[in-house]
C-alpha atoms as a PDB file:
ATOM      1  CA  UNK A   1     123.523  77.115 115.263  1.00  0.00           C
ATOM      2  CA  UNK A   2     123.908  73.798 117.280  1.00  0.00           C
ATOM      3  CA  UNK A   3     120.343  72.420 117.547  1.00  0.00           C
ATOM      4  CA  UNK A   4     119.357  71.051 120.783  1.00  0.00           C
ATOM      5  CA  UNK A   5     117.190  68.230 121.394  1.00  0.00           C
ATOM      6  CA  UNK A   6     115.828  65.149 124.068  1.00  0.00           C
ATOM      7  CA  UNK A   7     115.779  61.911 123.049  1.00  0.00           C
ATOM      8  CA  UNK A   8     114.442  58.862 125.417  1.00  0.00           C
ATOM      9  CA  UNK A   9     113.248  56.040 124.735  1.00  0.00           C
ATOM     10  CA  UNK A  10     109.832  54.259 125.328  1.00  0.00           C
ATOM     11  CA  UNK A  11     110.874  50.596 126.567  1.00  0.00           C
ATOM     12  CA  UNK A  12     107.757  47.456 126.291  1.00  0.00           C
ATOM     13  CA  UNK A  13     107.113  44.383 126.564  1.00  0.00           C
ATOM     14  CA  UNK A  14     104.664  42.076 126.560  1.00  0.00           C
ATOM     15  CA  UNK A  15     103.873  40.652 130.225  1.00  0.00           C
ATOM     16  CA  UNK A  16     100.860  38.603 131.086  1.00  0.00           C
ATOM     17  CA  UNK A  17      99.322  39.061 127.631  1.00  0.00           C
ATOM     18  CA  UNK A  18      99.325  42.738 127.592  1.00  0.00           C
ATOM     19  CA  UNK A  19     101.590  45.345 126.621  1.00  0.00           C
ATOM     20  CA  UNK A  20     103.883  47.065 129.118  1.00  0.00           C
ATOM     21  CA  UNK A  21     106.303  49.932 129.716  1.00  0.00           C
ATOM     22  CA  UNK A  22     108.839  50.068 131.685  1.00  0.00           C
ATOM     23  CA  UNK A  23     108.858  53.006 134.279  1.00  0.00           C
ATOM     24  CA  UNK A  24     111.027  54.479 137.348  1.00  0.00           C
ATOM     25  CA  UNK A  25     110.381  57.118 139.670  1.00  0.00           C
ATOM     26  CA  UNK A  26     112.428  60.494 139.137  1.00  0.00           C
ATOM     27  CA  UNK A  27     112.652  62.903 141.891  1.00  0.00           C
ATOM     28  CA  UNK A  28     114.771  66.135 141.506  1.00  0.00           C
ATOM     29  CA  UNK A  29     117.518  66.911 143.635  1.00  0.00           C
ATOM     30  CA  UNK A  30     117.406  70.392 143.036  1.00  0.00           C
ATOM     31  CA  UNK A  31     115.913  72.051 146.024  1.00  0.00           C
ATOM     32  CA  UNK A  32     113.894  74.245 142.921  1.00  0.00           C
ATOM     33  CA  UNK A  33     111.853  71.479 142.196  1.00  0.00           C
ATOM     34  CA  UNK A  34     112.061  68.853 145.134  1.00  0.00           C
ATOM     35  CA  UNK A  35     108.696  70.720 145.873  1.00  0.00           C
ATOM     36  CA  UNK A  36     106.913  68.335 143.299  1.00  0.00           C
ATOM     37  CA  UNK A  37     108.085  65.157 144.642  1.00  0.00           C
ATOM     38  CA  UNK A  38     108.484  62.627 142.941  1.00  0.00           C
ATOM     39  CA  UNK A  39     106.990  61.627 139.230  1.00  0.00           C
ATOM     40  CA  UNK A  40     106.952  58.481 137.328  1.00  0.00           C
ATOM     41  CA  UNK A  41     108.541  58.586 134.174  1.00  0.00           C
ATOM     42  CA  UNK A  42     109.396  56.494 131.247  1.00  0.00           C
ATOM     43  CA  UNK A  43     113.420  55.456 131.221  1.00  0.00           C
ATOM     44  CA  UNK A  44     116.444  56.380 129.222  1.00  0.00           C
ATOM     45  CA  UNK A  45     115.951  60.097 128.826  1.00  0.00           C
ATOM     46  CA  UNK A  46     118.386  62.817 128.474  1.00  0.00           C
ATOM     47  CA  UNK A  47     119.588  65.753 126.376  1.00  0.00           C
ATOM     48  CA  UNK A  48     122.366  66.037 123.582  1.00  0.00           C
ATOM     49  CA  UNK A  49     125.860  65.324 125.630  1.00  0.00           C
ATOM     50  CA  UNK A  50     128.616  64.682 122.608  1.00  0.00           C
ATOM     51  CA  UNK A  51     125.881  61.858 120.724  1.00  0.00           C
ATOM     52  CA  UNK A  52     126.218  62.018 117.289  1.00  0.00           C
ATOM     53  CA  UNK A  53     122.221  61.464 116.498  1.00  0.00           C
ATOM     54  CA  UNK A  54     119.151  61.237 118.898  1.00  0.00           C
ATOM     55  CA  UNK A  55     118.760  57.488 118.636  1.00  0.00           C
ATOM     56  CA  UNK A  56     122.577  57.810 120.124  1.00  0.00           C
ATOM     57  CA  UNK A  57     121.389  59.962 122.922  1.00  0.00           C
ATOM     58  CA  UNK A  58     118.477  57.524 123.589  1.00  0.00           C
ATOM     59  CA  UNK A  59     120.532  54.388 123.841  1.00  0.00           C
ATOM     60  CA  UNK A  60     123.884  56.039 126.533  1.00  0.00           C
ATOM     61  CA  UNK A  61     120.798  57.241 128.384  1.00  0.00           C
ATOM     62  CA  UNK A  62     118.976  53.686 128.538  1.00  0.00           C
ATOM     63  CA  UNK A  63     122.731  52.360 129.392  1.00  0.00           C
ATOM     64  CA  UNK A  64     123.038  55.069 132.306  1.00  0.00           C
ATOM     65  CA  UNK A  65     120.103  54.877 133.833  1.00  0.00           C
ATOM     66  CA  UNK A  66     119.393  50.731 133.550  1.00  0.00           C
ATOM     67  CA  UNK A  67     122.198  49.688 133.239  1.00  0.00           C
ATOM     68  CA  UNK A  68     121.092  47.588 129.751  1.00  0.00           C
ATOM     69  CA  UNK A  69     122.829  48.068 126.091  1.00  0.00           C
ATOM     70  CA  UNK A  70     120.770  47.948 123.225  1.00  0.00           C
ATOM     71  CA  UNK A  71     121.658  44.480 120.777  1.00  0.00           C
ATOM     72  CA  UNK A  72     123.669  45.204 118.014  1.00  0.00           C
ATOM     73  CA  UNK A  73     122.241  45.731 114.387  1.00  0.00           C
ATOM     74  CA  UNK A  74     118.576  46.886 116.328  1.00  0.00           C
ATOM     75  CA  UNK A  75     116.737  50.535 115.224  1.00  0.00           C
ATOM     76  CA  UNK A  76     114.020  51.201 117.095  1.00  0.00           C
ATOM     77  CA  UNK A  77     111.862  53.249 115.111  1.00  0.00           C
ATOM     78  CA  UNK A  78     111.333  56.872 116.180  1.00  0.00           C
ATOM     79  CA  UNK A  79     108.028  56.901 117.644  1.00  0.00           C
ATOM     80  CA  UNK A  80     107.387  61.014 118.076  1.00  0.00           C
ATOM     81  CA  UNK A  81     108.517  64.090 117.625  1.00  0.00           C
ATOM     82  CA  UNK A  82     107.675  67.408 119.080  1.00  0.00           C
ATOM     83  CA  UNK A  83     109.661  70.996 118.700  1.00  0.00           C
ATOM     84  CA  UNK A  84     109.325  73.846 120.754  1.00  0.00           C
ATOM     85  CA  UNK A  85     108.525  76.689 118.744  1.00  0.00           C
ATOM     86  CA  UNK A  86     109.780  79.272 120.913  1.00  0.00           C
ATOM     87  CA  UNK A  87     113.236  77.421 121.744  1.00  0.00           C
ATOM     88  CA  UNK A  88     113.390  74.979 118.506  1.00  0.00           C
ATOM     89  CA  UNK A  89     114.305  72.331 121.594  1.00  0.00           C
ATOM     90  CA  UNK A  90     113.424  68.896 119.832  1.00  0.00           C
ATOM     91  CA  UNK A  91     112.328  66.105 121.939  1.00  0.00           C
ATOM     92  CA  UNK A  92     112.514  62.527 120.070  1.00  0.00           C
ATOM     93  CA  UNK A  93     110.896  58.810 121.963  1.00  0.00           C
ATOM     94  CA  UNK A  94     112.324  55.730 120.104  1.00  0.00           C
ATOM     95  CA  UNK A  95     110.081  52.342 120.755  1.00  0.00           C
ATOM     96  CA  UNK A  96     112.343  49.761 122.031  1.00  0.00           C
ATOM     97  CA  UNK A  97     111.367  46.301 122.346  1.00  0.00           C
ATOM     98  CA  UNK A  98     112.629  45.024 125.801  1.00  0.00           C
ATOM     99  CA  UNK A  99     113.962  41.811 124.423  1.00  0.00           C
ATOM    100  CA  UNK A 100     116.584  43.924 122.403  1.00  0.00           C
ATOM    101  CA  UNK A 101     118.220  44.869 125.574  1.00  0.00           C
ATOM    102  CA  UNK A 102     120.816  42.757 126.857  1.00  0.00           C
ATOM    103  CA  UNK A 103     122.551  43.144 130.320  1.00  0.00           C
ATOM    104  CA  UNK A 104     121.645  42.917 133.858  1.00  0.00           C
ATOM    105  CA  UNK A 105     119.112  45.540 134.524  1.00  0.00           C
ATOM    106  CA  UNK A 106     119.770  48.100 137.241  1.00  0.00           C
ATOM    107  CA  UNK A 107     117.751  47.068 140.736  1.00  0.00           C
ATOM    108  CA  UNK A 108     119.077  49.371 143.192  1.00  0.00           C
ATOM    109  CA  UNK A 109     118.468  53.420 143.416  1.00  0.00           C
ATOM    110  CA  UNK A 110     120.991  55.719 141.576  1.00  0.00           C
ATOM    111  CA  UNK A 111     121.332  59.277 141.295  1.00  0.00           C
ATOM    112  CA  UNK A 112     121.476  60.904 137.273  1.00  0.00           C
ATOM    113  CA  UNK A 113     122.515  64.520 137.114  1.00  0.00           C
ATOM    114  CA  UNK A 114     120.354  66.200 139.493  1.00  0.00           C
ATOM    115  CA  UNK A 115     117.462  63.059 139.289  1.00  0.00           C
ATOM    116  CA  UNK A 116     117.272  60.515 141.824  1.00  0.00           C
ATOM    117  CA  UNK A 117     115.884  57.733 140.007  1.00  0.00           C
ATOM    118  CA  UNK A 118     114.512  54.150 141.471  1.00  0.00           C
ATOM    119  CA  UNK A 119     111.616  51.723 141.355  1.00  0.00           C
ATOM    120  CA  UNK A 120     112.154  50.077 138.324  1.00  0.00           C
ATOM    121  CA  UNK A 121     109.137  48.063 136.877  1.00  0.00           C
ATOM    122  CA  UNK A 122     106.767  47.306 134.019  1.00  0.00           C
ATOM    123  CA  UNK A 123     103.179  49.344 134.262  1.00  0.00           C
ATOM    124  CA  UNK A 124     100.279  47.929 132.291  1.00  0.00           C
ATOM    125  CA  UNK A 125      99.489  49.692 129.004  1.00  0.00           C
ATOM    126  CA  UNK A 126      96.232  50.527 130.793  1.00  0.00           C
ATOM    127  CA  UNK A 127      97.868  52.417 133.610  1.00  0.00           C
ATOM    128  CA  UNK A 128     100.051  54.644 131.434  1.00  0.00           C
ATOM    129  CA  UNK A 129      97.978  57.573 133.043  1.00  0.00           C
ATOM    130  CA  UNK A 130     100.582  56.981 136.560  1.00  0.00           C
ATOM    131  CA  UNK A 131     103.226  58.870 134.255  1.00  0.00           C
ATOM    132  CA  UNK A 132     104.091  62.133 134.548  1.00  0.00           C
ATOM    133  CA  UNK A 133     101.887  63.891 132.182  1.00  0.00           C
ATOM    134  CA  UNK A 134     103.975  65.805 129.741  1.00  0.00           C
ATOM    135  CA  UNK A 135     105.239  61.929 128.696  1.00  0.00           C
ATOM    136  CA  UNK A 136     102.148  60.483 128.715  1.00  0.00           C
ATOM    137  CA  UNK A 137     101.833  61.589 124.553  1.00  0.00           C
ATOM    138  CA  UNK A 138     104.750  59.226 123.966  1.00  0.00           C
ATOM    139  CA  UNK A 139     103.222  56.502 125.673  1.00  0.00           C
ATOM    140  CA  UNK A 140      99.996  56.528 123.963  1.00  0.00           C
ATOM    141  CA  UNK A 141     101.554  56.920 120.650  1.00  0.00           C
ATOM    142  CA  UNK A 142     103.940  54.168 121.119  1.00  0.00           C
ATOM    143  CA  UNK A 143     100.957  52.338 121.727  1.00  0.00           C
ATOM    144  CA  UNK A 144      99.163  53.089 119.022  1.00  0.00           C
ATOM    145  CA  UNK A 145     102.014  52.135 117.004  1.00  0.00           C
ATOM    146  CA  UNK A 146     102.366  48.640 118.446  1.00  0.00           C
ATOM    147  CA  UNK A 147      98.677  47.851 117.998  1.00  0.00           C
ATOM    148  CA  UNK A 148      98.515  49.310 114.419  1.00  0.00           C
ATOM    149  CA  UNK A 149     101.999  47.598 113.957  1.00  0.00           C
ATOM    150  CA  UNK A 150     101.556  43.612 114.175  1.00  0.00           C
ATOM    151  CA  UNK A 151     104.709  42.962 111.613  1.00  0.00           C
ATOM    152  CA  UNK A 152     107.071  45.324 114.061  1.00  0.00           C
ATOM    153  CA  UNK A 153     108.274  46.484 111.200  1.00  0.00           C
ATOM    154  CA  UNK A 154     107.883  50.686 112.280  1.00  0.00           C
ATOM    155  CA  UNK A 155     109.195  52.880 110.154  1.00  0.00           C
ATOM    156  CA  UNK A 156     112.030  55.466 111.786  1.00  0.00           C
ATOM    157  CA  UNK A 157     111.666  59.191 111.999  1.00  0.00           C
END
């Protein structure tokens, strides 16, 4: 049975003392959902294409949709996992430090699949409630990590 999953990653940063994530607004194309406008969502999220592991889907998505490669020799850790028990659809977030990007980061609007994606910027740890809420888990527990984590060195799932 070939097992589905999600993978994104969680991008931070550090920014006037305080932690960050980096964000962009999503809205779907598909006249289905248009109806919800649009959301703010965390960056470099997608489903199994040909990857050969979720970090793998995490990293072409955070090279699709901003444009920025992850530095050779990094693992982020993997920061959550969930699994639909109904669907056994796996969803994995991977922490990634936003100094272990390299690249010019995307700064105009692009359309991904049936997302139009733009607004690219850094929200405030304390204003992780502004994302959509089903990714709002990751955020707080990629949090958690980095407070609980001072050596950055986070173990992988």
């Amino acid at each position: 049975m070939r097992r589905d999953w999600h993978s994104a990653a969680v991008i931070w940063d550090f920014r006037d003392n305080e932690i960050c994530f980096l964000v962009q607004d999503s809205e779907s194309l598909d006249p289905q959902y248009k109806r919800f406008g649009k959301q703010t969502k965390s960056v470099g999220g997608g489903v199994k294409d040909e990857d050969a592991n979720h970090l793998a889907t995490a990293v072409r998505e955070v090279k699709e949709e901003i444009w920025l490669r992850l530095r050779d020799g990094v693992a982020p850790p993997c920061i959550d996992f969930d699994e639909d028990p109904n669907t056994g659809h796996e969803k994995y977030f991977f922490l990634i430090y936003f100094g272990d990007l390299i690249g010019k980061m995307r700064d105009v609007d692009i359309d991904d699949g049936d997302s139009h994606l733009s607004n690219l910027r850094f929200i405030k740890s304390s204003e992780f409630y502004l994302v959509y809420e089903t990714q709002r888990p990751a955020l707080q527990k990629a949090l958690v990590v980095l407070l609980e984590s001072p050596s950055h060195e986070l173990v992988g799932c």
